[in-house]
N, C-alpha and C. Protein backbone atom coordinates (compact mmCIF):
# COMPACT_ATOMS: atom_id res chain seq x y z
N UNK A 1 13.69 -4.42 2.83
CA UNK A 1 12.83 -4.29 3.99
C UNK A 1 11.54 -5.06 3.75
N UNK A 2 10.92 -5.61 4.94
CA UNK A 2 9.33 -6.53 4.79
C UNK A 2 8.48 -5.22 4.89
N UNK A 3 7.97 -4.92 3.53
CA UNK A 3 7.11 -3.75 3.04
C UNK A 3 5.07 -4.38 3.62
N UNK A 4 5.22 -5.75 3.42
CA UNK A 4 3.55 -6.67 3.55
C UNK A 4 3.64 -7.75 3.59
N UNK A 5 2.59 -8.29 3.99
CA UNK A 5 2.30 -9.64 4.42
C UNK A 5 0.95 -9.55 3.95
N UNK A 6 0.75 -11.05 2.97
CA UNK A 6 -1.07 -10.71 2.99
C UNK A 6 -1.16 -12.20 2.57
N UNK A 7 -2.49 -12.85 2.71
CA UNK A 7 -2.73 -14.16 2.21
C UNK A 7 -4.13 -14.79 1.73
N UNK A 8 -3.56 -15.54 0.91
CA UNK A 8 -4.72 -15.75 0.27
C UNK A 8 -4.85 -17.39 -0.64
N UNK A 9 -5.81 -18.18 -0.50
CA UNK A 9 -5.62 -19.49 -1.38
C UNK A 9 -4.41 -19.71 -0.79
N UNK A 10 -4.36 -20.13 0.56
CA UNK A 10 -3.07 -21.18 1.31
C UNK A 10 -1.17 -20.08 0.48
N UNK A 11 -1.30 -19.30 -0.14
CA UNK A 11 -0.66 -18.65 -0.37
C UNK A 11 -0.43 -17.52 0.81
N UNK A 12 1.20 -17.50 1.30
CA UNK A 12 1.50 -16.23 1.52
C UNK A 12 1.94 -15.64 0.86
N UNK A 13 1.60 -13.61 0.87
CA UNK A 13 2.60 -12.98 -0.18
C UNK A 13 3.43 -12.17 0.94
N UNK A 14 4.64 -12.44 0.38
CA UNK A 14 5.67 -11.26 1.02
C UNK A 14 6.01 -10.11 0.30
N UNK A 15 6.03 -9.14 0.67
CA UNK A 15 6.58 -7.92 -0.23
C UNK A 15 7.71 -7.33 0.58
N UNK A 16 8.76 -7.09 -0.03
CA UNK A 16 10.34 -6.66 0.05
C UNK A 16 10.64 -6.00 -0.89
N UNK A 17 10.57 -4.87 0.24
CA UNK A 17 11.04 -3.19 -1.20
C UNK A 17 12.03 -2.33 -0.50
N UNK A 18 12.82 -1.69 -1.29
CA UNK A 18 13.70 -0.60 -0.86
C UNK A 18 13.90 0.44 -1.59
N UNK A 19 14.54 1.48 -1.85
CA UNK A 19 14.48 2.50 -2.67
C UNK A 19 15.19 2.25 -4.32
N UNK A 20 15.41 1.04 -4.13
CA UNK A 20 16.01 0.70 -5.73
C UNK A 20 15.27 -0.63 -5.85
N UNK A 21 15.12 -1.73 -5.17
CA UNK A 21 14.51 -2.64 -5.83
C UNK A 21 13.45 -3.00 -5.09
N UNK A 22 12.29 -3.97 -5.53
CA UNK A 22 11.13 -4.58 -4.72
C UNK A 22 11.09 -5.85 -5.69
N UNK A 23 10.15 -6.27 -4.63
CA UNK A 23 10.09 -7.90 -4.90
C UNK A 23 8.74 -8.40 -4.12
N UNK A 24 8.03 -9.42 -4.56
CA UNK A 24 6.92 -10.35 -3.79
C UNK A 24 7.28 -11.63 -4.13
N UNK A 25 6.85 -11.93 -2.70
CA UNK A 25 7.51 -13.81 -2.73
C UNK A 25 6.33 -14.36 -2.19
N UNK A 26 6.29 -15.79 -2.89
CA UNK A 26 4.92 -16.63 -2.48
C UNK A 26 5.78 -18.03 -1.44
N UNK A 27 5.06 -18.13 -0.34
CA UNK A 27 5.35 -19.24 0.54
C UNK A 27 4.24 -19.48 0.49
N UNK A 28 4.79 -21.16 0.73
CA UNK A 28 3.58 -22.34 0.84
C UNK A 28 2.72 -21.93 2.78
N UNK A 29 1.39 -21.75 2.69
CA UNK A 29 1.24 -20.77 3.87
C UNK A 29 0.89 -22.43 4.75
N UNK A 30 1.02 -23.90 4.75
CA UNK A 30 1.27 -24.54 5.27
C UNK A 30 2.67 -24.67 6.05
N UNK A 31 4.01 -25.42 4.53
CA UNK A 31 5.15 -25.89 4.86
C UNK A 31 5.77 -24.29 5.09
N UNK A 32 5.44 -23.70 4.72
CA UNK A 32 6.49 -22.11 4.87
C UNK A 32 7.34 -22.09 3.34
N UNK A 33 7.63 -23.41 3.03
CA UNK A 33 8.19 -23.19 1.52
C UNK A 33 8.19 -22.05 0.51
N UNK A 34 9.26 -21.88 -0.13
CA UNK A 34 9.35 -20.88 -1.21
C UNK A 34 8.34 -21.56 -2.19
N UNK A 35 7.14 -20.91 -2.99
CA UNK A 35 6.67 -21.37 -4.05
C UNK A 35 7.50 -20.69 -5.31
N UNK A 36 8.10 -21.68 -6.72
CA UNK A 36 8.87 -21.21 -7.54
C UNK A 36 10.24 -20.94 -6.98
N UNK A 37 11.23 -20.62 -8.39
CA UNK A 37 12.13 -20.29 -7.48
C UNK A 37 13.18 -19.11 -7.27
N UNK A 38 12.29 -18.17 -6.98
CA UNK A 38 12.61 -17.25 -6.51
C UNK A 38 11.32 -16.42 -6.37
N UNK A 39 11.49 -14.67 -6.91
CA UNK A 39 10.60 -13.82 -6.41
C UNK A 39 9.47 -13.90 -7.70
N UNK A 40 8.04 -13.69 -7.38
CA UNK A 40 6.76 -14.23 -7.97
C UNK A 40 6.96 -12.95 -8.82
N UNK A 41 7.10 -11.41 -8.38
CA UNK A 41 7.13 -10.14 -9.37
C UNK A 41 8.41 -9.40 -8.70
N UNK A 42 9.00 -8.59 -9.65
CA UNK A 42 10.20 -7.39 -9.01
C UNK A 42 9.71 -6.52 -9.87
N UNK A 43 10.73 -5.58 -9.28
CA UNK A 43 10.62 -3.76 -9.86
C UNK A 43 10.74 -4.40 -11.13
N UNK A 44 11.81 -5.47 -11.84
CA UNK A 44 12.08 -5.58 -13.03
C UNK A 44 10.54 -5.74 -14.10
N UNK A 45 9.54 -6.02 -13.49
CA UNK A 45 7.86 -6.64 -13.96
C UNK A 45 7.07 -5.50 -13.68
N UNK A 46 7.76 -4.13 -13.25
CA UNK A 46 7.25 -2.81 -13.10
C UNK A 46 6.31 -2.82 -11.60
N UNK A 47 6.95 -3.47 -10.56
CA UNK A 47 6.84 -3.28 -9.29
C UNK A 47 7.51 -1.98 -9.04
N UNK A 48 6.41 -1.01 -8.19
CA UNK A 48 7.21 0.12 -7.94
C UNK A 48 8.12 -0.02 -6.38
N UNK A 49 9.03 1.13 -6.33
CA UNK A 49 10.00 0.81 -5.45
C UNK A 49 9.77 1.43 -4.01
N UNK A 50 10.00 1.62 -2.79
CA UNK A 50 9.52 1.93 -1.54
C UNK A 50 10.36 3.58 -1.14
N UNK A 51 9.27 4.67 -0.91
CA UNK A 51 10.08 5.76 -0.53
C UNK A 51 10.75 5.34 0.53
N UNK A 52 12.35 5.71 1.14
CA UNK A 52 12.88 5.23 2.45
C UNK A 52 12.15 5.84 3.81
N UNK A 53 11.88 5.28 4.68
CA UNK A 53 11.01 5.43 5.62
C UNK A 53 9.75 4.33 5.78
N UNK A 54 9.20 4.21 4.74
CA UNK A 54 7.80 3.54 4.76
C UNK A 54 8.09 1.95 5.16
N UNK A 55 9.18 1.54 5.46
CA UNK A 55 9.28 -0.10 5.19
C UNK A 55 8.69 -0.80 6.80
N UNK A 56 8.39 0.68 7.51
CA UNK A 56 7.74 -0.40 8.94
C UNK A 56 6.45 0.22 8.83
N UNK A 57 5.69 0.03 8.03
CA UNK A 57 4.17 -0.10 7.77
C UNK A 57 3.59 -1.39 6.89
N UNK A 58 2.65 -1.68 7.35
CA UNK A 58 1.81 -2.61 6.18
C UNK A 58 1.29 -2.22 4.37
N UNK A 59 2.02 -2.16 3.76
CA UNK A 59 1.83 -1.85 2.50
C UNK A 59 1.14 -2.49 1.37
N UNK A 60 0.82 -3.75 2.06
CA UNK A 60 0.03 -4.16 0.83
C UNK A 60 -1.30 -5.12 1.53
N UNK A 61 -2.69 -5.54 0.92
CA UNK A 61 -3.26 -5.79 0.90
C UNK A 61 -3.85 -7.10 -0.06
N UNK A 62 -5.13 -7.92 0.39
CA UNK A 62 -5.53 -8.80 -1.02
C UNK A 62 -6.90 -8.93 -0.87
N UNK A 63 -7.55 -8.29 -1.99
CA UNK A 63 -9.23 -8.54 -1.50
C UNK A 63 -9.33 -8.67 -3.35
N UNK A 64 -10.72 -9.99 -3.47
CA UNK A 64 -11.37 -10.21 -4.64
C UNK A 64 -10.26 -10.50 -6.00
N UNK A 65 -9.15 -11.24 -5.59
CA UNK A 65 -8.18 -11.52 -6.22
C UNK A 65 -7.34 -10.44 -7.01
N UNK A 66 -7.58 -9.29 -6.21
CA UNK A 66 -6.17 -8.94 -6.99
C UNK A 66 -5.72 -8.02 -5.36
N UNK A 67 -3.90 -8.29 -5.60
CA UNK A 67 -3.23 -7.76 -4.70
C UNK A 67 -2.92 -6.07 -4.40
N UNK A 68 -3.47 -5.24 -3.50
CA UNK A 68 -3.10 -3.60 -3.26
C UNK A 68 -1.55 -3.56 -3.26
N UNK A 69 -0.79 -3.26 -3.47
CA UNK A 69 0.33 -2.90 -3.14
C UNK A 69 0.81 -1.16 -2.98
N UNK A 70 1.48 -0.53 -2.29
CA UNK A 70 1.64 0.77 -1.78
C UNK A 70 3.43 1.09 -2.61
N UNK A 71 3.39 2.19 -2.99
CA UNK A 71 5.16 2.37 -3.47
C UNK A 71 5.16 3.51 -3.64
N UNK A 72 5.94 3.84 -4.37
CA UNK A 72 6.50 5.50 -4.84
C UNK A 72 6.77 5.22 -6.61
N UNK A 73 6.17 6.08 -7.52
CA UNK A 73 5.83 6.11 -8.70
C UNK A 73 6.75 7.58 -9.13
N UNK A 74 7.82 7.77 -9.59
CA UNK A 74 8.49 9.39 -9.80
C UNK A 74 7.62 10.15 -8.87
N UNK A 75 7.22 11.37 -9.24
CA UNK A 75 7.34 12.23 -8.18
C UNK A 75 5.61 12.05 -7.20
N UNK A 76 5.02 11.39 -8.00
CA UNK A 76 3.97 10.91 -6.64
C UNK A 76 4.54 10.27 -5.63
N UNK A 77 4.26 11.29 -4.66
CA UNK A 77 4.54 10.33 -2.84
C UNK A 77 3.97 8.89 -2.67
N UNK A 78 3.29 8.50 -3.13
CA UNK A 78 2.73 7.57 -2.90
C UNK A 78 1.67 6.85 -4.46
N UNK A 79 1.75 5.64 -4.51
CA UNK A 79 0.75 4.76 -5.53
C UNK A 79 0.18 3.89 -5.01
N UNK A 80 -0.85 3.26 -5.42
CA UNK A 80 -1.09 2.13 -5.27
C UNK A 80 -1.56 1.14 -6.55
N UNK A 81 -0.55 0.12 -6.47
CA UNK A 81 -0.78 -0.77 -7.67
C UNK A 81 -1.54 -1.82 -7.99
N UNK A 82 -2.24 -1.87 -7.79
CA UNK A 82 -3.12 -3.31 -8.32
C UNK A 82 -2.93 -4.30 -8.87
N UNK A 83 -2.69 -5.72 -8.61
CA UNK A 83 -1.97 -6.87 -9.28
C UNK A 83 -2.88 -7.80 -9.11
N UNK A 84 -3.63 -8.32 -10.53
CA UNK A 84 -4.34 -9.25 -10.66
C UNK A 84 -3.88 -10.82 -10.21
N UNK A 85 -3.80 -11.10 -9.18
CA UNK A 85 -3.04 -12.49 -9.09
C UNK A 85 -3.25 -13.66 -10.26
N UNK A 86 -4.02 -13.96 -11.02
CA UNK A 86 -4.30 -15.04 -11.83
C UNK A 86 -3.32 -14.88 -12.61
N UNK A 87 -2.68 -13.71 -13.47
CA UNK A 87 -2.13 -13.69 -15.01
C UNK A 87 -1.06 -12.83 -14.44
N UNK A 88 -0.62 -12.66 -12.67
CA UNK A 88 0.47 -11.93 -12.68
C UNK A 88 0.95 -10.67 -13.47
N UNK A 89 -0.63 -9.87 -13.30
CA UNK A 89 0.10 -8.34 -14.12
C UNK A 89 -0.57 -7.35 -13.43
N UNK A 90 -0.04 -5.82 -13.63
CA UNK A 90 -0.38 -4.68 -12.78
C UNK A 90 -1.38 -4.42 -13.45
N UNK A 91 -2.74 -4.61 -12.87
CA UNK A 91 -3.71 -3.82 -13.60
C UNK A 91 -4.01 -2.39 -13.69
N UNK A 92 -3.93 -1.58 -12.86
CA UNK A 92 -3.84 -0.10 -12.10
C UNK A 92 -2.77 0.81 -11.30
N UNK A 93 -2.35 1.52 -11.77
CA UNK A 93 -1.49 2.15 -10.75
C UNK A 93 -1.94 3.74 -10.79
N UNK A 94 -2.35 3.98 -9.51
CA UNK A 94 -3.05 4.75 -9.45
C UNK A 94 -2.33 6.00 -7.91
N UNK A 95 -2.29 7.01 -8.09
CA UNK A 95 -1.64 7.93 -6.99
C UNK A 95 -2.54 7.89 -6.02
N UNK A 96 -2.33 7.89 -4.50
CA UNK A 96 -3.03 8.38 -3.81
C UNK A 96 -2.76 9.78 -2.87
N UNK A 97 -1.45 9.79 -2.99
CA UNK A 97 -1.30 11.11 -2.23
C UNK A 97 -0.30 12.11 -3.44
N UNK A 98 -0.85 12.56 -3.86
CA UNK A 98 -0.71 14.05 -4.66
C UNK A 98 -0.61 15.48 -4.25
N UNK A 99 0.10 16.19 -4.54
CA UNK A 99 -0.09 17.06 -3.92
C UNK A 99 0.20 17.49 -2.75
N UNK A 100 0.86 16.61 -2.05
CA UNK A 100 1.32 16.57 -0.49
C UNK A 100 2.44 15.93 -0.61
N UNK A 101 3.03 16.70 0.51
CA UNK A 101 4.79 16.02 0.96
C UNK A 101 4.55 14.83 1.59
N UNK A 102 5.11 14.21 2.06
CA UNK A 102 5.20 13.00 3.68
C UNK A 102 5.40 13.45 4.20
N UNK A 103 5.04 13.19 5.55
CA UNK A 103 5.30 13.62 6.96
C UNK A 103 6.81 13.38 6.91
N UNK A 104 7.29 14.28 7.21
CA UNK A 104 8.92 14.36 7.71
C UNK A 104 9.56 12.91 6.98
N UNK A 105 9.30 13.39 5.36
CA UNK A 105 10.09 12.55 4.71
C UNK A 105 9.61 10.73 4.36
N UNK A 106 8.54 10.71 4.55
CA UNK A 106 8.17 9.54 4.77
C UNK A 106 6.36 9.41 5.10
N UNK A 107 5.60 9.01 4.20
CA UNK A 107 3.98 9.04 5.05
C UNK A 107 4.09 8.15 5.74
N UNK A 108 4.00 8.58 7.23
CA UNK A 108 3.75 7.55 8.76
C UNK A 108 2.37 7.67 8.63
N UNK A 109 1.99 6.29 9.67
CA UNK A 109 0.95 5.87 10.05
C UNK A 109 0.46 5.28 8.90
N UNK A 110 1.23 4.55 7.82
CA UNK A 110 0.83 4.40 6.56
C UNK A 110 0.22 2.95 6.73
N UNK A 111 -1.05 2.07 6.09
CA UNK A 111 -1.71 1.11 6.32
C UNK A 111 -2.71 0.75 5.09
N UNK A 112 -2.85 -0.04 5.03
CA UNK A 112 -3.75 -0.34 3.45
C UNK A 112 -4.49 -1.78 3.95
N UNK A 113 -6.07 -2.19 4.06
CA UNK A 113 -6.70 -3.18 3.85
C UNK A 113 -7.65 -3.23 2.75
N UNK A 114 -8.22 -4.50 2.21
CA UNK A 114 -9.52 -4.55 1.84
C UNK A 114 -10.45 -5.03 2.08
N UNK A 115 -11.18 -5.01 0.75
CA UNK A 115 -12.39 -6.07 1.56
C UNK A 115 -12.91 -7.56 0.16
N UNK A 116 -13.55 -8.05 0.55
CA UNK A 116 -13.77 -9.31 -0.41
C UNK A 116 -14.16 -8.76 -2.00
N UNK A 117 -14.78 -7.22 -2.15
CA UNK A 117 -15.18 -6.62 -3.59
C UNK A 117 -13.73 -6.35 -4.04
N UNK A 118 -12.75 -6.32 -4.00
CA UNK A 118 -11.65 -5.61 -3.92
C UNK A 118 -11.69 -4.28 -3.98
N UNK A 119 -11.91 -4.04 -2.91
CA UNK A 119 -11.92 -2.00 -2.59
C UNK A 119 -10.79 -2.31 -1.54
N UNK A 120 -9.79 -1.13 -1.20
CA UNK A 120 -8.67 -1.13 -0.99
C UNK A 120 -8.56 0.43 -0.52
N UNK A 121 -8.57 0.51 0.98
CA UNK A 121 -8.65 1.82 1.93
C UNK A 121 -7.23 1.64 1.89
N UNK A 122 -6.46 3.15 2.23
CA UNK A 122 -5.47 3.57 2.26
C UNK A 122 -5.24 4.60 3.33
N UNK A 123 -4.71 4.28 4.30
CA UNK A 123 -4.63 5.79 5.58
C UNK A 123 -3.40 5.98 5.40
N UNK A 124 -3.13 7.44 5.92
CA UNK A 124 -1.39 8.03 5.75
C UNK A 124 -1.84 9.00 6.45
N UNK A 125 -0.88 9.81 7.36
CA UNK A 125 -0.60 11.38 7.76
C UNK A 125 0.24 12.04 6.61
N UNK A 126 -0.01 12.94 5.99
CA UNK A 126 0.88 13.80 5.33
C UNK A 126 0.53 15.34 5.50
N UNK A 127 1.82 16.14 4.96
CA UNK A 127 2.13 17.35 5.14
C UNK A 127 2.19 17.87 3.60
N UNK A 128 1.54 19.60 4.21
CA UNK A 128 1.64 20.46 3.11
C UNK A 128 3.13 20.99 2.54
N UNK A 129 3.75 20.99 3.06
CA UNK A 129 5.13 21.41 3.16
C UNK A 129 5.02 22.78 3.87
N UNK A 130 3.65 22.98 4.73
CA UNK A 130 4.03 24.65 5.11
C UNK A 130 3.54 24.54 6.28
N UNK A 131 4.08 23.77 7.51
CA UNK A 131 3.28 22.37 8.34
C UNK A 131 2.23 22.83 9.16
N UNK A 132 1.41 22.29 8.20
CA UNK A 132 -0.35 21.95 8.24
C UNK A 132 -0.16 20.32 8.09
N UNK A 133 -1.07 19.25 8.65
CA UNK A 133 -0.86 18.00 8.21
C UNK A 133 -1.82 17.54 8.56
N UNK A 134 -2.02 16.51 7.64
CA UNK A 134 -3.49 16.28 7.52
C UNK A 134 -3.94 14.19 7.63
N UNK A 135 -4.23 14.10 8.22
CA UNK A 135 -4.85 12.07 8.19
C UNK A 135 -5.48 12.32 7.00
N UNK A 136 -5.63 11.28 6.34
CA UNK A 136 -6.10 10.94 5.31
C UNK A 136 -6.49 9.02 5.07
N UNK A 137 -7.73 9.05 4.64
CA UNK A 137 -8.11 7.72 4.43
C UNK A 137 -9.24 7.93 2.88
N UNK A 138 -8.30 6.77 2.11
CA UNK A 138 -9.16 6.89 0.76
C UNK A 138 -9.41 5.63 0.34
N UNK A 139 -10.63 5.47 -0.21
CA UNK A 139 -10.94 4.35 -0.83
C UNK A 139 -10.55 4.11 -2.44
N UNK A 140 -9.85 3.19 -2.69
CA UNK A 140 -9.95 2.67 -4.02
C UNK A 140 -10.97 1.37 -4.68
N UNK A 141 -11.14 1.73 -5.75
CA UNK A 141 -12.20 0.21 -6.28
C UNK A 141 -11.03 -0.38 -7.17
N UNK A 142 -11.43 -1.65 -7.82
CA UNK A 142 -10.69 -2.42 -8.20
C UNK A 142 -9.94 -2.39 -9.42
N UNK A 143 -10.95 -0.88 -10.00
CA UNK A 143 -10.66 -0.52 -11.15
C UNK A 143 -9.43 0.78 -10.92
N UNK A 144 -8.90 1.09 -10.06
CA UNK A 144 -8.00 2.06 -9.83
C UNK A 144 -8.33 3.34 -9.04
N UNK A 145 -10.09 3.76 -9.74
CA UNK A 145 -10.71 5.04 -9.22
C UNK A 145 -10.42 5.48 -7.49
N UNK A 146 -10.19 6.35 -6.97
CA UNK A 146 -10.19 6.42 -5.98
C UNK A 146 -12.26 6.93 -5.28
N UNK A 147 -12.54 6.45 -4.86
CA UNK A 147 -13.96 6.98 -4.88
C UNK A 147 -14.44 7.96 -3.86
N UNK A 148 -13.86 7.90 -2.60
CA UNK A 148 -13.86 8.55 -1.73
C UNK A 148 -12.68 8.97 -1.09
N UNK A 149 -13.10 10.48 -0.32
CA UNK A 149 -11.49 10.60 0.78
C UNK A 149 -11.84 11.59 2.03
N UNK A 150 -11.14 11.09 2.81
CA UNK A 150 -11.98 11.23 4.41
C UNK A 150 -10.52 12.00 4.73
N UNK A 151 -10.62 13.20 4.79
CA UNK A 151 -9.42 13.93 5.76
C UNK A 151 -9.64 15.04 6.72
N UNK A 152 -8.47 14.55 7.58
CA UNK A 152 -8.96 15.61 9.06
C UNK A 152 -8.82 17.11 8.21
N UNK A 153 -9.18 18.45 9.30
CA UNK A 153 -8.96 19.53 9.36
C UNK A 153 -7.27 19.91 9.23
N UNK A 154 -6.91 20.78 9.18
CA UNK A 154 -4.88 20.60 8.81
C UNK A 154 -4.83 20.84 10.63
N UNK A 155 -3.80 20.56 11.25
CA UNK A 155 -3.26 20.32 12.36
C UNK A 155 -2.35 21.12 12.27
N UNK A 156 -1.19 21.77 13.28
CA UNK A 156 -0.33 22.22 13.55
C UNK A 156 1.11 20.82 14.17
N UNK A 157 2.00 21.16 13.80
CA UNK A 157 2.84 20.03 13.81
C UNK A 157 2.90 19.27 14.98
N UNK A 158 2.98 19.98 16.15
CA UNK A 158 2.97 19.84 17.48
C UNK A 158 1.40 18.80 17.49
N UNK A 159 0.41 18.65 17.31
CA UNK A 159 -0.53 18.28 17.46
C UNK A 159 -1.01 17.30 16.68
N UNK A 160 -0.14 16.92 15.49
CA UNK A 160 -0.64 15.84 14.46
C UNK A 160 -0.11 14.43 15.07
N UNK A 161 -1.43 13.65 14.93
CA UNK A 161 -1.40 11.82 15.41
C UNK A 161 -1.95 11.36 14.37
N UNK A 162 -2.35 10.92 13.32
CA UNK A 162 -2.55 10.78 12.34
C UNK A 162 -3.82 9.17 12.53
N UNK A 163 -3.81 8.76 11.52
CA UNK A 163 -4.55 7.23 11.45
C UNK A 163 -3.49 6.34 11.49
N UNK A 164 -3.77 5.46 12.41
CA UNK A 164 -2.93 4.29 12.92
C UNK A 164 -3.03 3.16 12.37
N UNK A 165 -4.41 2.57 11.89
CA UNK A 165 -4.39 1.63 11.51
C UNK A 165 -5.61 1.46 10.42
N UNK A 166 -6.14 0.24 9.41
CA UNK A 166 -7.42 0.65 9.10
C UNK A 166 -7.88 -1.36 9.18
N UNK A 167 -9.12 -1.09 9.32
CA UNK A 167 -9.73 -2.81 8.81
C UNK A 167 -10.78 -2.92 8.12
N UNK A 168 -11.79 -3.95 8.12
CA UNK A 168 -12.49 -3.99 7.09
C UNK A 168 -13.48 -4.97 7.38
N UNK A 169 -14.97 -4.79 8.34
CA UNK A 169 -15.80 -5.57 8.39
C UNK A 169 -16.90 -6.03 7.58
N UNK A 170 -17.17 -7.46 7.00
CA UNK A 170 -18.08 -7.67 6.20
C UNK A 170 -19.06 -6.83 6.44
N UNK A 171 -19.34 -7.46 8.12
CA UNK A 171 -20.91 -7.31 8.34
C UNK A 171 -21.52 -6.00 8.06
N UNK A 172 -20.57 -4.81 8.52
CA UNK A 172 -21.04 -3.44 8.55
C UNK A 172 -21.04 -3.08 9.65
């Protein structure tokens, strides 16, 4: 499944994940060309793999040269990995949703941008498993820390819309 799209230095990155394997591919963001030949990182380079559900959200991000990427880490619902683009390695992998189920099997409304410092917001709806459910938007820094986290009041199932999307203005 197309897990992200993000670009950077005339580089596109693709990310293609499923519940057993993932992968990022670099196209020439001119000719469309494959750069190399084949995939730039896989699960095999300790890319984590995609819970089933999540593959029609934006999962990955690129701010201050290194790439966000979103997956499933054993029993954390959710990670986010950090990939230094220069030396091609995971610098951070870090949980963001702990402690919480996914919404009906899957965190919807799931979305990840950054910004030029590489800080790396993360929105999701998830559930307690005792359905209460809650939006959630967290900031990561570049170093893994999560620094902040912005979540609604718990909702009743009937009533949860969660965060749809997130972006990221220089100006303020």
């Amino acid at each position: 499944r197309l897990c992200g799209l993000a670009v950077s230095d005339g580089v596109v990155y693709v990310y293609m994940a499923g519940t057993a394997v993932s992968a990022i591919y670099r196209l020439n963001a001119v000719t469309g060309g494959l750069i190399g030949s084949g995939a730039w990182m896989t699960h095999n380079d300790g890319l984590n793999v995609v819970t089933l559900g999540n593959g029609s959200r934006n999962m990955m991000a690129i701010g201050g040269g290194l790439i966000g990427v979103l997956g499933k880490d054993g029993a954390n619902n959710l990670v986010i990995q950090l990939i230094n683009i220069a030396n091609r390695s995971i610098s951070y992998s870090t949980a963001i949703i702990a402690g919480y189920d996914p919404f009906n099997g899957s965190a919807v409304a799931l979305n990840i941008c950054s910004d030029s410092g590489a800080n790396f917001y993360v929105a999701a709806l998830t559930s307690n498993g005792a359905g209460q459910y809650h939006s959630r938007l967290r900031k990561i820094k570049w170093d893994g820390t999560v620094t902040w986290t912005k979540t609604d009041s718990a909702s009743p199932s009937a009533t949860a819309i969660g965060i749809r999307d997130c972006s990221y203005d220089e100006t303020g």
